[in-house]
N, C-alpha and C. Protein backbone atom coordinates (compact mmCIF):
# COMPACT_ATOMS: atom_id res chain seq x y z
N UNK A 1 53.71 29.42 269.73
CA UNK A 1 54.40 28.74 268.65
C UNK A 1 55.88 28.64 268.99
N UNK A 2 56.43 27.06 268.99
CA UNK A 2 57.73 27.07 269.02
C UNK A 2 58.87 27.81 267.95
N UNK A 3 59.75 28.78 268.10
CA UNK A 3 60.37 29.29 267.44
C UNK A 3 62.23 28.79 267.30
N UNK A 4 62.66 28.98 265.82
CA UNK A 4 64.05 28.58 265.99
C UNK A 4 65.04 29.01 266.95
N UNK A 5 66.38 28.99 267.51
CA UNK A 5 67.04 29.52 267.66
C UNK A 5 67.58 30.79 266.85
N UNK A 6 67.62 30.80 265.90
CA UNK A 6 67.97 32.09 265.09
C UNK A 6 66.78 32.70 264.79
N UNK A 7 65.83 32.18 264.88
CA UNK A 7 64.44 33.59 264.61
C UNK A 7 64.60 34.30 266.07
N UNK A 8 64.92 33.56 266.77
CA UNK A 8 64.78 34.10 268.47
C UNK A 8 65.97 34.71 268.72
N UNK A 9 67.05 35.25 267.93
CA UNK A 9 68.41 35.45 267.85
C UNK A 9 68.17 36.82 267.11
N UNK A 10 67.56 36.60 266.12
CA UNK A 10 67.02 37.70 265.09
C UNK A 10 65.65 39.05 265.82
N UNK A 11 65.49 38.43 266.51
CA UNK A 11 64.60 39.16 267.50
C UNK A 11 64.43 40.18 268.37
N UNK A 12 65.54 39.57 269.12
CA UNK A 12 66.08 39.65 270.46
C UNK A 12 67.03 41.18 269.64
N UNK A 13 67.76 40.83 268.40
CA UNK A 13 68.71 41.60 267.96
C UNK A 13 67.86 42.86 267.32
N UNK A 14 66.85 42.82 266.93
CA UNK A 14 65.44 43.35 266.96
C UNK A 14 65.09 44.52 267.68
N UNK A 15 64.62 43.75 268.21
CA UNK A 15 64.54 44.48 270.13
C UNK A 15 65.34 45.29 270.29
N UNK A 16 66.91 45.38 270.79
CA UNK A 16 67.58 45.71 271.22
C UNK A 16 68.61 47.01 270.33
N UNK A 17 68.70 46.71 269.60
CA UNK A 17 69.48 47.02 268.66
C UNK A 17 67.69 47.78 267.69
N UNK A 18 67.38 48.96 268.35
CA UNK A 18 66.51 49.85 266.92
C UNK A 18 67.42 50.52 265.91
N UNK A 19 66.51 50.36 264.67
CA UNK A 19 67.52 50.54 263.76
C UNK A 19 68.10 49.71 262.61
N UNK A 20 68.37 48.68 263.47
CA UNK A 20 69.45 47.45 262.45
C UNK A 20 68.96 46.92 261.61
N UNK A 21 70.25 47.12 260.49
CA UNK A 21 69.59 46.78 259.24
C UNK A 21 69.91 44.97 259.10
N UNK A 22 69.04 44.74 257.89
CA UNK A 22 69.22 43.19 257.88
C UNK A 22 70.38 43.03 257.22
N UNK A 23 71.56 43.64 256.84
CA UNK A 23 72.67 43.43 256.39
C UNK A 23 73.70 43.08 257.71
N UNK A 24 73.31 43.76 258.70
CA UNK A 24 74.18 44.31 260.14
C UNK A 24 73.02 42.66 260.84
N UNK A 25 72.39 42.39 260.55
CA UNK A 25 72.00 41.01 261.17
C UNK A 25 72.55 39.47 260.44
N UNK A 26 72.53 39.68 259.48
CA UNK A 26 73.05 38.97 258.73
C UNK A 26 74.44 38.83 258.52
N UNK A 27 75.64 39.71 259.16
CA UNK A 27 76.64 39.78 259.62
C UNK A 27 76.86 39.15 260.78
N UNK A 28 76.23 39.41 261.74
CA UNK A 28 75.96 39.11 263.13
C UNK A 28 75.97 37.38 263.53
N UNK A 29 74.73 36.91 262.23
CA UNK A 29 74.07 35.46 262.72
C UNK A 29 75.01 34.85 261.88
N UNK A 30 75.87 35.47 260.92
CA UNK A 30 76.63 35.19 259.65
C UNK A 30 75.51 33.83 259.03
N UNK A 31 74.46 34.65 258.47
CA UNK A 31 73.64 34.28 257.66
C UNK A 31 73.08 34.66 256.60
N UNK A 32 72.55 34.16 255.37
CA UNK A 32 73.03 35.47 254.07
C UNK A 32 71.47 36.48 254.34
N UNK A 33 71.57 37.62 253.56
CA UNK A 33 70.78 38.34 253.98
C UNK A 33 68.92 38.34 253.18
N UNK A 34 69.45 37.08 252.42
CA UNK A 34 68.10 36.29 251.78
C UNK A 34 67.50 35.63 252.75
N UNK A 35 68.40 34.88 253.72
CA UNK A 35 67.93 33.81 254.66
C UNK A 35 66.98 34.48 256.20
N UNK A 36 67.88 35.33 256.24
CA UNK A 36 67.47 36.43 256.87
C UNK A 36 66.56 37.42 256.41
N UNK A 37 66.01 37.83 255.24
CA UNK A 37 64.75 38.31 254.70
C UNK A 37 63.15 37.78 255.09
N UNK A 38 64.38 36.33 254.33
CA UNK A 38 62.89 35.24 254.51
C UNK A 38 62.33 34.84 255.70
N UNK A 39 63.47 34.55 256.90
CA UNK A 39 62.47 34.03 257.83
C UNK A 39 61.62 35.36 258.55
N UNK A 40 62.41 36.36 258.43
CA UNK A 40 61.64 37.83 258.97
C UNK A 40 60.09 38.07 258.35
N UNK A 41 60.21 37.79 256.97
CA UNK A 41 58.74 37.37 256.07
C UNK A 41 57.72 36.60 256.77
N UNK A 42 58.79 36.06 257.05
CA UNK A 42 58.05 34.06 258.04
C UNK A 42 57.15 34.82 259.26
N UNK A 43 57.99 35.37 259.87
CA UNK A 43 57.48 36.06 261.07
C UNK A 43 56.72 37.11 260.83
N UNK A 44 56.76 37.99 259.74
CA UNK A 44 55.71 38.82 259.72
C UNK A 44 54.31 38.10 259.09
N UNK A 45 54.24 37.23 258.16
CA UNK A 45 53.05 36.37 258.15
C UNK A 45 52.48 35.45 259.37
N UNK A 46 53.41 35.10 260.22
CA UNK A 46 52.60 34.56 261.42
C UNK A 46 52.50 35.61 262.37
N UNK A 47 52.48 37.08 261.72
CA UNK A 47 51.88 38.05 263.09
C UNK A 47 52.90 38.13 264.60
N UNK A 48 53.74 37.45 264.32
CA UNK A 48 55.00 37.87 265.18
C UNK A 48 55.66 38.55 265.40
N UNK A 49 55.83 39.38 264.01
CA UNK A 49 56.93 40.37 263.99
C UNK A 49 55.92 41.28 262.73
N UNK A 50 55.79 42.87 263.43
CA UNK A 50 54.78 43.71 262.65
C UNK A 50 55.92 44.66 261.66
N UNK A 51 56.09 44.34 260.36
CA UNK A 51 56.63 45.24 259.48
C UNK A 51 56.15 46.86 259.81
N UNK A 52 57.18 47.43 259.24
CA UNK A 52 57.85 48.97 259.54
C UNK A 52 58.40 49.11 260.85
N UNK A 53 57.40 48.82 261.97
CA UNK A 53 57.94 49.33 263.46
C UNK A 53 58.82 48.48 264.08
N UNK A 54 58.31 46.81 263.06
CA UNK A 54 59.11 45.74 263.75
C UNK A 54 59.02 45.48 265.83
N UNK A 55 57.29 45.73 265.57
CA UNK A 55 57.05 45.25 266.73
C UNK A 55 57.10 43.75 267.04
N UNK A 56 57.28 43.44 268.02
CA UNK A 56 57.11 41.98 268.29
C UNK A 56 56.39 41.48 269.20
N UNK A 57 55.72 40.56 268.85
CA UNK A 57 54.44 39.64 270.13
C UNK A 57 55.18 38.45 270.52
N UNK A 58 55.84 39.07 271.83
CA UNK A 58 56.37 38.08 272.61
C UNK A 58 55.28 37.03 273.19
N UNK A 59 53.80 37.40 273.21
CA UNK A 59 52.98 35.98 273.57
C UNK A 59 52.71 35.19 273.00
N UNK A 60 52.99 35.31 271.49
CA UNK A 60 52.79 34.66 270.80
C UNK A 60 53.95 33.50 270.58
N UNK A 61 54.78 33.69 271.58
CA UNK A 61 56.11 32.53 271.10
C UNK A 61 56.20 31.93 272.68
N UNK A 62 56.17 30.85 272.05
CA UNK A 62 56.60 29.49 273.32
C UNK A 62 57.93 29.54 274.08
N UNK A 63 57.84 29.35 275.64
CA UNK A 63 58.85 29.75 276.53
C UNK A 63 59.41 31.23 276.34
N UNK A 64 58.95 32.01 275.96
CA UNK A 64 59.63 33.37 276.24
C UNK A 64 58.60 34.33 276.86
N UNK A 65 59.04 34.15 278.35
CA UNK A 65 58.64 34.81 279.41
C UNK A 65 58.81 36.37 279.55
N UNK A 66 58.09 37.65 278.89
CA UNK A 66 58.47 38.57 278.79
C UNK A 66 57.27 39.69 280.00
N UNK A 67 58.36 40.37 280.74
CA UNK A 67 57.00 41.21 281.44
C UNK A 67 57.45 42.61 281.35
N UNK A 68 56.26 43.60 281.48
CA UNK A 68 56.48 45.20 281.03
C UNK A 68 55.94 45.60 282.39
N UNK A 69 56.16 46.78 282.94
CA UNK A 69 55.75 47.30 284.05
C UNK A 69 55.64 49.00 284.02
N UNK A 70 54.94 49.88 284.23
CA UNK A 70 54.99 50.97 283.84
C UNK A 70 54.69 51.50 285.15
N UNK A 71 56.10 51.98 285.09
CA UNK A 71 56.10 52.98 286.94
C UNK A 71 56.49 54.86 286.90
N UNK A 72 55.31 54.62 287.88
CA UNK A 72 55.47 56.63 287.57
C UNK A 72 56.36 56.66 288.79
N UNK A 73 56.69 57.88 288.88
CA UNK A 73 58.11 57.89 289.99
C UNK A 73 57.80 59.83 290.43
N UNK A 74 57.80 59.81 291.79
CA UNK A 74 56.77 60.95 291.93
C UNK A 74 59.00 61.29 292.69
N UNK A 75 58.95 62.55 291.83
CA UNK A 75 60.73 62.80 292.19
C UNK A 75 60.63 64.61 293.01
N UNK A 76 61.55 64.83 293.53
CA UNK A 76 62.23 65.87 294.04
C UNK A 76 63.26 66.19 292.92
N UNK A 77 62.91 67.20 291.88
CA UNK A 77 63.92 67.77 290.91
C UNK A 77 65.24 68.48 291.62
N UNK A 78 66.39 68.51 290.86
CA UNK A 78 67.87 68.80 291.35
C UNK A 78 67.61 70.33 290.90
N UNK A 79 68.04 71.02 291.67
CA UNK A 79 68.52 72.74 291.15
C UNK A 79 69.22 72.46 290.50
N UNK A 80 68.50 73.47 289.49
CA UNK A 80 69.61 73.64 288.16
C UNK A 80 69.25 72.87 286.83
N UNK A 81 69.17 71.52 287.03
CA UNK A 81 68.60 70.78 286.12
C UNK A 81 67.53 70.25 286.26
N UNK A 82 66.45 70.37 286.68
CA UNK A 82 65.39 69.99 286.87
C UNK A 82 64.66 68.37 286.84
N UNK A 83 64.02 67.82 286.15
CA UNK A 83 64.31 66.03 285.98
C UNK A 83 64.79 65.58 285.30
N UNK A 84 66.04 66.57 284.42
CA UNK A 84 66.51 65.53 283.18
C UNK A 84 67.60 65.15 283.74
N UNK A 85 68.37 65.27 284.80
CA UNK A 85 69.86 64.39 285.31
C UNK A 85 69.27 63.41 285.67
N UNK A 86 68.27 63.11 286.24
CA UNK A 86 67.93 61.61 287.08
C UNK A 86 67.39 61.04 285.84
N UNK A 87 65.99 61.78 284.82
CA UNK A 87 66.02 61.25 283.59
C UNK A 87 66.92 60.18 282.79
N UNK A 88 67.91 61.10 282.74
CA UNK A 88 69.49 60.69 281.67
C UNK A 88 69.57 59.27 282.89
N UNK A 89 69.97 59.27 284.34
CA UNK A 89 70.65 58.55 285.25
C UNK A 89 69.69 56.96 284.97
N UNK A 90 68.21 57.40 285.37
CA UNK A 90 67.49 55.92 285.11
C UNK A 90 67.52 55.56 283.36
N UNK A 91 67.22 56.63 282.40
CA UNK A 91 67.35 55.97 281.07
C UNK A 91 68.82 54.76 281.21
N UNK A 92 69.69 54.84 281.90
CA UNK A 92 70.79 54.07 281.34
C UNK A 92 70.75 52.62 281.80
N UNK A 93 69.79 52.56 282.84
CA UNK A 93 69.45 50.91 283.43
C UNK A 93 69.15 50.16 282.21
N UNK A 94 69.53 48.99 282.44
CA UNK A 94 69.30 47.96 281.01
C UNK A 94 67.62 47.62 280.83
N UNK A 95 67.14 47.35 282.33
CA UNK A 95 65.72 47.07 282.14
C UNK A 95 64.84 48.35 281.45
N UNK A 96 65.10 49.30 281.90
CA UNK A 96 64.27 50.70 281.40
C UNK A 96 64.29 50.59 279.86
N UNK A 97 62.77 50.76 279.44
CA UNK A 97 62.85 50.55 277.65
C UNK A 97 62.35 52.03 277.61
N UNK A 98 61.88 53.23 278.30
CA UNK A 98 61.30 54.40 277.57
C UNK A 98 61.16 54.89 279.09
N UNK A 99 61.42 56.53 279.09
CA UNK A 99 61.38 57.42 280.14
C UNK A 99 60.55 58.59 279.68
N UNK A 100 59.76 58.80 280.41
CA UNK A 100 58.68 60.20 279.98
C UNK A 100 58.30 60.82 281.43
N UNK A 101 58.50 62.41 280.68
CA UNK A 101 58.00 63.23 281.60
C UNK A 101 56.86 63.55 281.48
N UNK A 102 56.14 63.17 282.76
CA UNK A 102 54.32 63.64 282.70
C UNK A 102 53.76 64.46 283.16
N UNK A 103 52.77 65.09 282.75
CA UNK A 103 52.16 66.00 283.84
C UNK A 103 51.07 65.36 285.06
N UNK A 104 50.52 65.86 285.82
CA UNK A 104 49.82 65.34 286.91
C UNK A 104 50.56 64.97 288.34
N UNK A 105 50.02 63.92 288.76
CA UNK A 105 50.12 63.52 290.13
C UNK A 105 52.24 62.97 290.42
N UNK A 106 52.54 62.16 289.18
CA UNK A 106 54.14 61.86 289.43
C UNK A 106 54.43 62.84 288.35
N UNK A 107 56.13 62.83 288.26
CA UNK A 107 56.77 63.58 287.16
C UNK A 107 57.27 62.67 286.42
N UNK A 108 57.75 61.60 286.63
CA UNK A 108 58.10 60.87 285.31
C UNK A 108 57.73 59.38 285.08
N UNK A 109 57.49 58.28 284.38
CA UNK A 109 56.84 57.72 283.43
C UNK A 109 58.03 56.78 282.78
N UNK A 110 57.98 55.79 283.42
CA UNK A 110 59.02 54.87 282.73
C UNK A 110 58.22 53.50 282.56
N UNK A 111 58.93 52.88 281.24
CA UNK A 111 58.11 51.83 280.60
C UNK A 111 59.69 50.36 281.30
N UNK A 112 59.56 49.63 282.23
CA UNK A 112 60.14 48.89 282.46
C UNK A 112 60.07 47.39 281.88
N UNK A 113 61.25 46.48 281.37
CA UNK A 113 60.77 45.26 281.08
C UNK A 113 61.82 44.16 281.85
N UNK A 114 61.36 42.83 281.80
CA UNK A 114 61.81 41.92 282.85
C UNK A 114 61.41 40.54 282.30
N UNK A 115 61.97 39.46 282.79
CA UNK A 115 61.99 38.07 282.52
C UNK A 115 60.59 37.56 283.99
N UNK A 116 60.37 38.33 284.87
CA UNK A 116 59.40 38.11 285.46
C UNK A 116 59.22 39.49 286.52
N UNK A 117 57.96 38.96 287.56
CA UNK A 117 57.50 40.19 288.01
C UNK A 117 58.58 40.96 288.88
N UNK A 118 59.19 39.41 289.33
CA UNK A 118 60.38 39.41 290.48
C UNK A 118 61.67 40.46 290.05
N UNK A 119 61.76 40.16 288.78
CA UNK A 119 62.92 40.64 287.88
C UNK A 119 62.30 42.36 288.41
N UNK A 120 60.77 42.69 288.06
CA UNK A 120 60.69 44.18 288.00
C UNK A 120 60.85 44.64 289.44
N UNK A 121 60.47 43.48 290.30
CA UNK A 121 60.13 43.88 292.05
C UNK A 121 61.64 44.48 292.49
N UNK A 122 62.41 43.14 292.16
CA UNK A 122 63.75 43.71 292.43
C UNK A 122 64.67 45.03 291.76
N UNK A 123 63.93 45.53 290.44
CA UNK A 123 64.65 46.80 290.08
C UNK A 123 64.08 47.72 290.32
N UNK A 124 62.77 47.84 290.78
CA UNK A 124 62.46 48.92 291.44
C UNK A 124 62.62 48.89 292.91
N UNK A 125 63.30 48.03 293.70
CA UNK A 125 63.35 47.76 295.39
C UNK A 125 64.64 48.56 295.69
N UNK A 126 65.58 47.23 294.37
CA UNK A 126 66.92 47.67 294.41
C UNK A 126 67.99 48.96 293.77
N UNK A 127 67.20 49.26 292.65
CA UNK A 127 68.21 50.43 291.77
C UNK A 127 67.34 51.61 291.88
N UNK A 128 65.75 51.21 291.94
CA UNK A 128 65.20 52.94 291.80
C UNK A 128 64.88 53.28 293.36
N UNK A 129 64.43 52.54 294.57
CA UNK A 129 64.52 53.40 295.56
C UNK A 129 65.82 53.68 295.65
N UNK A 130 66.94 53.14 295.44
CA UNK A 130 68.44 53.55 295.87
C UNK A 130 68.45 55.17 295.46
N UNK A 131 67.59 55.84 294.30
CA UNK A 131 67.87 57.13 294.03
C UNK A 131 67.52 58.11 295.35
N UNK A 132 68.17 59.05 295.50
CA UNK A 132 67.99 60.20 296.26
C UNK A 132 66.81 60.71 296.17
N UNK A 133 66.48 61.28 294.84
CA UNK A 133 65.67 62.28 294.59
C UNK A 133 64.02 61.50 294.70
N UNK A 134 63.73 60.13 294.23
CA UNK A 134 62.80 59.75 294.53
C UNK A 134 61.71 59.28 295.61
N UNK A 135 60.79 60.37 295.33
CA UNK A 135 60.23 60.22 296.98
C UNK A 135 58.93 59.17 297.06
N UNK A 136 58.44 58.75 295.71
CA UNK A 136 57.21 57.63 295.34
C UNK A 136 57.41 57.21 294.12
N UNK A 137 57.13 55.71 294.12
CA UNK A 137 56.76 54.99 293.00
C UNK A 137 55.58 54.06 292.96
N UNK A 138 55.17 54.40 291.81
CA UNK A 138 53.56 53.49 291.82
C UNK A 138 53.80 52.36 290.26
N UNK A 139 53.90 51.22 290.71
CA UNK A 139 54.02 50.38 289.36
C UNK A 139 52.55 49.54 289.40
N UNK A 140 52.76 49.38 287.86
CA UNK A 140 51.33 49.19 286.89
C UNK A 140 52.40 47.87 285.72
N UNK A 141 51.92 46.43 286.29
CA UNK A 141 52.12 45.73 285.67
C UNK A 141 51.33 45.41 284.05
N UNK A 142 51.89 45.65 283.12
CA UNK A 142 51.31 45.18 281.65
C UNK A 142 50.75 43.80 281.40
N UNK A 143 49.36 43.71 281.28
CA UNK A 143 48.78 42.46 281.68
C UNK A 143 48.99 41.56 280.45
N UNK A 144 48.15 42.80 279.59
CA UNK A 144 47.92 42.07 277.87
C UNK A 144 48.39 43.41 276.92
N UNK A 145 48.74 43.68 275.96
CA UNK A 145 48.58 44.21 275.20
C UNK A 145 47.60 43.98 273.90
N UNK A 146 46.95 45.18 273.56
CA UNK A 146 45.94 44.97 272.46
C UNK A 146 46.54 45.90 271.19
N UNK A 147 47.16 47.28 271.12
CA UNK A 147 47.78 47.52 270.18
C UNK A 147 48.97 48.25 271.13
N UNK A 148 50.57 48.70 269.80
CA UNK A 148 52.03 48.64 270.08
C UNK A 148 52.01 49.55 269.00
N UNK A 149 52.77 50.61 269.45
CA UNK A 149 52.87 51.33 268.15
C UNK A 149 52.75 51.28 266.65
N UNK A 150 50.82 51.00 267.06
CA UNK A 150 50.09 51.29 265.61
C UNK A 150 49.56 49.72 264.96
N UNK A 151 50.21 48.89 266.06
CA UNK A 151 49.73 47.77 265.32
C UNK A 151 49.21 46.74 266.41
N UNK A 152 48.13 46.00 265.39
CA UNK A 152 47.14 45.34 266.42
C UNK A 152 47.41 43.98 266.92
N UNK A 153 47.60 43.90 268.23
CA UNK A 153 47.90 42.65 268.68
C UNK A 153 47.33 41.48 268.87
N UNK A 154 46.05 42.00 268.46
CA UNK A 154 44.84 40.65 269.11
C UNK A 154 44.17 40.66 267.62
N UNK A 155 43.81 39.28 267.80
CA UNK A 155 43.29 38.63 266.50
C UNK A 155 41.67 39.74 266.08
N UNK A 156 41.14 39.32 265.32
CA UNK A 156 39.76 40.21 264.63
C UNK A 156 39.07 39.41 265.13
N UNK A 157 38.88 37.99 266.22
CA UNK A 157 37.40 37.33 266.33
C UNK A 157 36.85 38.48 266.84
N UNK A 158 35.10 38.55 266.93
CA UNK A 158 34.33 39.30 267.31
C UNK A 158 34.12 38.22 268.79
N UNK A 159 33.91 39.11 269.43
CA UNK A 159 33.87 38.66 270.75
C UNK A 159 32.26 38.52 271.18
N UNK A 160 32.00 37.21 271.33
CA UNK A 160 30.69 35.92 271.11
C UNK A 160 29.93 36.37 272.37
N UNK A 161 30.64 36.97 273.82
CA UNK A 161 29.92 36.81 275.03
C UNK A 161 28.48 38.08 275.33
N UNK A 162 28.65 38.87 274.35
CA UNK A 162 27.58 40.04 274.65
C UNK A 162 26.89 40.14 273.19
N UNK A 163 26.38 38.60 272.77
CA UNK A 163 25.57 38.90 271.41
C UNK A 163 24.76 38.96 271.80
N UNK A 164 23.61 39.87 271.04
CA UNK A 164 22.20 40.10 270.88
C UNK A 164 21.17 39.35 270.52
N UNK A 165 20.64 38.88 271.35
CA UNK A 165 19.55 37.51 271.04
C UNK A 165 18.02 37.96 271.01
N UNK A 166 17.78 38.09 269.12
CA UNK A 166 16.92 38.32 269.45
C UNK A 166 15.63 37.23 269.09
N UNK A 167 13.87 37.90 268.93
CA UNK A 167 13.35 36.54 269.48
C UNK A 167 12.00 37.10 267.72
């Protein structure tokens, strides 16, 4: 679905900005904060934008090319501080949306996002091998999403290809 410039303004500010209230958006777009209620309404009835978490289904909107990549990063911890300095160091990249420490095979767990794959190829080629401490990375491109914190991304059809035919 083609979207306005200011729903896609409102979004983006969304995204970026957790937290913001529609008073602090409505400052922003200097738009009143009715106008700005309503089209957010707009968007949560077309399943665009999921009230409370204010998730958003970027596939659902025309020309906005959005990609997620989830790379474990197998590290050599620093004496002394163990993985939270490099932690703190990659949380501050603009692409990085979430950093987690895991147990198993890597130690940490970052949720990366990008305008394409290229966008992720190059920040993990260019900014995360540049780290010292990292001795492997394994990335896991986000194909589809089906649910986002708590809310469901894909429509309710029942899916037609494994019905039961009987006689």
């Amino acid at each position: 679905m083609k979207l306005s410039t200011l729903e896609l303004e409102v979004l983006n500010l969304l995204e970026t900005n957790y937290g913001i209230s529609v008073e602090a958006i409505s400052k922003i777009t200097n738009k009143s904060v009715e106008t700005i209620m309503e089209m957010m309404n707009g968007l949560i009835e077309k399943e665009v934008l999921f009230k409370g978490s204010f998730t958003i289904d970027w596939d659902k909107i025309d020309n906005e090319e959005r990609v997620m990549a989830r790379i474990d990063l197998k590290v050599t911890p620093k004496n002394g501080f163990g993985f939270d300095e490099l932690a703190q160091r990659i949380s501050e990249y603009e692409e990085v949306d979430s950093v987690y420490l895991i147990s198993g095979t890597y130690d940490l767990s970052l949720v990366v996002k990008g305008k394409s794959m290229n966008d992720i190829s190059k920040f993990v080629s260019g900014q995360l091998a540049s780290l010292d401490s990292i001795q492997e990375t394994a990335t896991n491109f986000i194909m589809k999403k089906y649910k986002h914190d708590r809310n469901i991304l894909v429509d309710g059809k029942k899916d037609q290809r494994l019905v039961k035919v009987t006689l």
